[in-house]
Structure formats: structure tokens, C-alpha cells
Protein backbone atom coordinates (compact mmCIF):
# COMPACT_ATOMS: atom_id res chain seq x y z
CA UNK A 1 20.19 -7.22 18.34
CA UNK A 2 17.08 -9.13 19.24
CA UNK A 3 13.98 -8.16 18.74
CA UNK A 4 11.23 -6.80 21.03
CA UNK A 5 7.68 -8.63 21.40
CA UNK A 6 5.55 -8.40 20.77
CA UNK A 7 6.70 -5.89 17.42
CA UNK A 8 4.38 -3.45 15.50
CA UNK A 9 3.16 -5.73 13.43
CA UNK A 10 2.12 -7.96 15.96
CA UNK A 11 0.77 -4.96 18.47
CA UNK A 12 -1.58 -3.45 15.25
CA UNK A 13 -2.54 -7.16 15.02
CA UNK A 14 -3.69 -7.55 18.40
CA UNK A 15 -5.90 -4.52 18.90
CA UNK A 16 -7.28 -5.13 15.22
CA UNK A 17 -8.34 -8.69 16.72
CA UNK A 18 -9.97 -7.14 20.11
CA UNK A 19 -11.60 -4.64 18.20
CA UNK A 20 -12.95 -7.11 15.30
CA UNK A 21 -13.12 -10.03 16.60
CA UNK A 22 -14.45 -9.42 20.84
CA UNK A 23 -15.71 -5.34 20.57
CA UNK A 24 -17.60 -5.30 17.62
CA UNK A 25 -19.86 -8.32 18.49
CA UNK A 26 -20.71 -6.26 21.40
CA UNK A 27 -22.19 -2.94 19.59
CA UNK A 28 -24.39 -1.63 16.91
CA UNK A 29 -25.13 1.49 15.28
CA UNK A 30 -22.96 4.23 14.40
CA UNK A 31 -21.00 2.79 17.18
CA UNK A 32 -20.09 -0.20 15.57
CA UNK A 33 -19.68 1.56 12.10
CA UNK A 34 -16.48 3.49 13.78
CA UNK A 35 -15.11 0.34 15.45
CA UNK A 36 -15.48 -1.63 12.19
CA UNK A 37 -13.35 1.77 10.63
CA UNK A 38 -10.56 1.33 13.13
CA UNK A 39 -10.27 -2.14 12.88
CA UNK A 40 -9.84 -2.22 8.85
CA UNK A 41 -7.56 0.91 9.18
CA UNK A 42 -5.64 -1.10 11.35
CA UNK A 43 -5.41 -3.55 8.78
CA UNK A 44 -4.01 -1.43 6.19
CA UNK A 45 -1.59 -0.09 8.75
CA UNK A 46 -0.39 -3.90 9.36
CA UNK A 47 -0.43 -4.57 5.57
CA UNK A 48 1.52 -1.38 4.89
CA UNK A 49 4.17 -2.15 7.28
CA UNK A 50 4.31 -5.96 6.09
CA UNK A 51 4.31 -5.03 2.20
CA UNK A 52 5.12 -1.54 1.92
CA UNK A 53 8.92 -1.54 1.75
CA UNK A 54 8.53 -4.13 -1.34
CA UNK A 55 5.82 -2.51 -3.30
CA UNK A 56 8.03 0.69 -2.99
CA UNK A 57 11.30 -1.17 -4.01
CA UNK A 58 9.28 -2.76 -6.64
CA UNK A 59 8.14 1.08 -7.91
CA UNK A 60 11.91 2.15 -7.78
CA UNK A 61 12.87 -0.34 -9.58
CA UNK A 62 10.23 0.12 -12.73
CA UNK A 63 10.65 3.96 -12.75
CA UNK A 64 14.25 3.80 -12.63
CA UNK A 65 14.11 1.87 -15.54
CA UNK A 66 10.88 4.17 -17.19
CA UNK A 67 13.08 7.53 -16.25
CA UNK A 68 16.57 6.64 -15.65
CA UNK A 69 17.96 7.04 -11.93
CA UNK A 70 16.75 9.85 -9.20
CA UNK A 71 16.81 10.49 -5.62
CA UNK A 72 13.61 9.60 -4.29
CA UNK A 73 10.88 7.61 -5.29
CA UNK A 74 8.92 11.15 -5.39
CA UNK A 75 11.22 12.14 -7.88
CA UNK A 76 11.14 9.28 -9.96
CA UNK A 77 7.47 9.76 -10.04
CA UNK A 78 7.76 13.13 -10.92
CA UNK A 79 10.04 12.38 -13.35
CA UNK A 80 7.62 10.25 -15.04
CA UNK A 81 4.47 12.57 -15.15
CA UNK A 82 7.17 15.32 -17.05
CA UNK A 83 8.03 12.44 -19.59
CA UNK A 84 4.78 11.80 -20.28
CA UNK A 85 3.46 15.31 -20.45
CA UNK A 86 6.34 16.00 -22.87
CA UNK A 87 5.48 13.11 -24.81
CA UNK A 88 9.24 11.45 -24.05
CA UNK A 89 7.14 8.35 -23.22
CA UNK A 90 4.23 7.32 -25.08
CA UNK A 91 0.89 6.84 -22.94
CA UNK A 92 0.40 3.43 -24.92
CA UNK A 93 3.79 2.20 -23.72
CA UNK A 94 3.57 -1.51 -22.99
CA UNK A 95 6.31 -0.44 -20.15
CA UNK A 96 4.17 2.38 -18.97
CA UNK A 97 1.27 0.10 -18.71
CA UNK A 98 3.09 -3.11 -16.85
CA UNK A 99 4.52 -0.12 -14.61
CA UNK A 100 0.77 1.22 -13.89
CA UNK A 101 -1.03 -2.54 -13.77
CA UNK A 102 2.24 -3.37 -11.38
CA UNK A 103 1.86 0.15 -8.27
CA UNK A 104 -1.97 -0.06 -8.76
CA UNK A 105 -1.92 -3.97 -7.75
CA UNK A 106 0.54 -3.23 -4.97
CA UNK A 107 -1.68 0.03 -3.40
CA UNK A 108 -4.86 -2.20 -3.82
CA UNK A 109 -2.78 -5.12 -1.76
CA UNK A 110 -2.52 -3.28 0.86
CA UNK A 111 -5.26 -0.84 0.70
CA UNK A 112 -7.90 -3.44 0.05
CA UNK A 113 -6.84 -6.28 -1.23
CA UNK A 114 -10.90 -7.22 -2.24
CA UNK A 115 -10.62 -5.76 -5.10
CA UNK A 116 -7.80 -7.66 -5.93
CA UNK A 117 -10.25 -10.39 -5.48
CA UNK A 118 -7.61 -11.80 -2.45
């Protein structure tokens, strides 16, 4: 089936542009403060939809080897908190930590990448 344009990604994209880019120019104040909001949550929304389903297949794929195989990805997570609380996985784990280092650098890619220094 072939695709409809312009898609999400490319409708966020567009009104992130127009309000960035040709609105915000144009105002000041606490006026411009909100604009500026919408635009970067906008951004996020783009970046979520462009690298969300990876960073969450990426997450699967670490817990499910952390905590063996669930459901859902909330389960899995779940599953991991009990672990640790029960001390069935050390909170020094080299695993643990890659796991951690790996879903905080995906969030921060698409929640701000900045910080990432990207």
C-alpha cells in the first residue's frame, strides 16, 4: 500500500519549522517562551516516532536477556526492579550497567539529545 504525504513525521516537521523557524522570529515575551515549548515538544514527538520503536526493541532485547522472556516491555521492566530488590541481580552488574548506560542514552536521544552532546 503506498503511503500518504505528507506522513506524521513529515506533518510534526512542518509545523515545528513554521513555528521555529517563521513564528518565533516574530514574538517575544512569554509569548515566544510557549512557541519555543511547542516547537521543541514537537521535536521530541518527531524524534520519538523516528527512534522510538528501536530504542524500545533495543530495551526488549537487554531485559530479556537481564530477566529472561515476558509479555511486555512493562513487564520486563518490572521484572527487573523485583530482581534487583531481591538481590537476584547484583546492582554492580556490568550487564545491569551496559543495560542502564544503553535506555538512558536512547531516552536522552530523543528527549534531548544535548545532553548527549549531539
Amino acid at each position: 500500500m503506498a503511503e500518504d504525504r505528507p506522513n506524521a513525521e513529515e506533518l510534526i516537521e512542518s509545523v515545528r519549522e513554521f513555528l521555529h523557524d517563521k513564528l518565533l522570529p516574530t514574538m517575544d515575551g512569554h509569548d515566544a517562551f510557549e512557541v519555543r515549548i511547542a516547537a521543541n515538544l514537537l521535536a521530541i514527538a518527531l524524534r520519538e516516532l523516528q527512534q522510538g520503536p528501536a530504542a524500545a526493541a533495543g530495551e526488549r532485547v537487554r531485559l530479556t536477556e537481564l530477566v529472561g522472556p515476558h509479555d511486555t516491555l512493562e513487564a520486563l521492566e518490572t521484572e527487573l526492579v523485583r530482581k534487583i530488590r531481591d538481590g537476584e541481580i547484583a546492582v554492580d552488574s556490568a550487564t545491569l550497567r551496559s543495560h542502564l548506560r544503553e535506555t538512558v542514552r536512547a531516552r536522552l536521544a530523543i528527549s534531548n539529545p544535548k545532553y548527549l552532546g549531539k
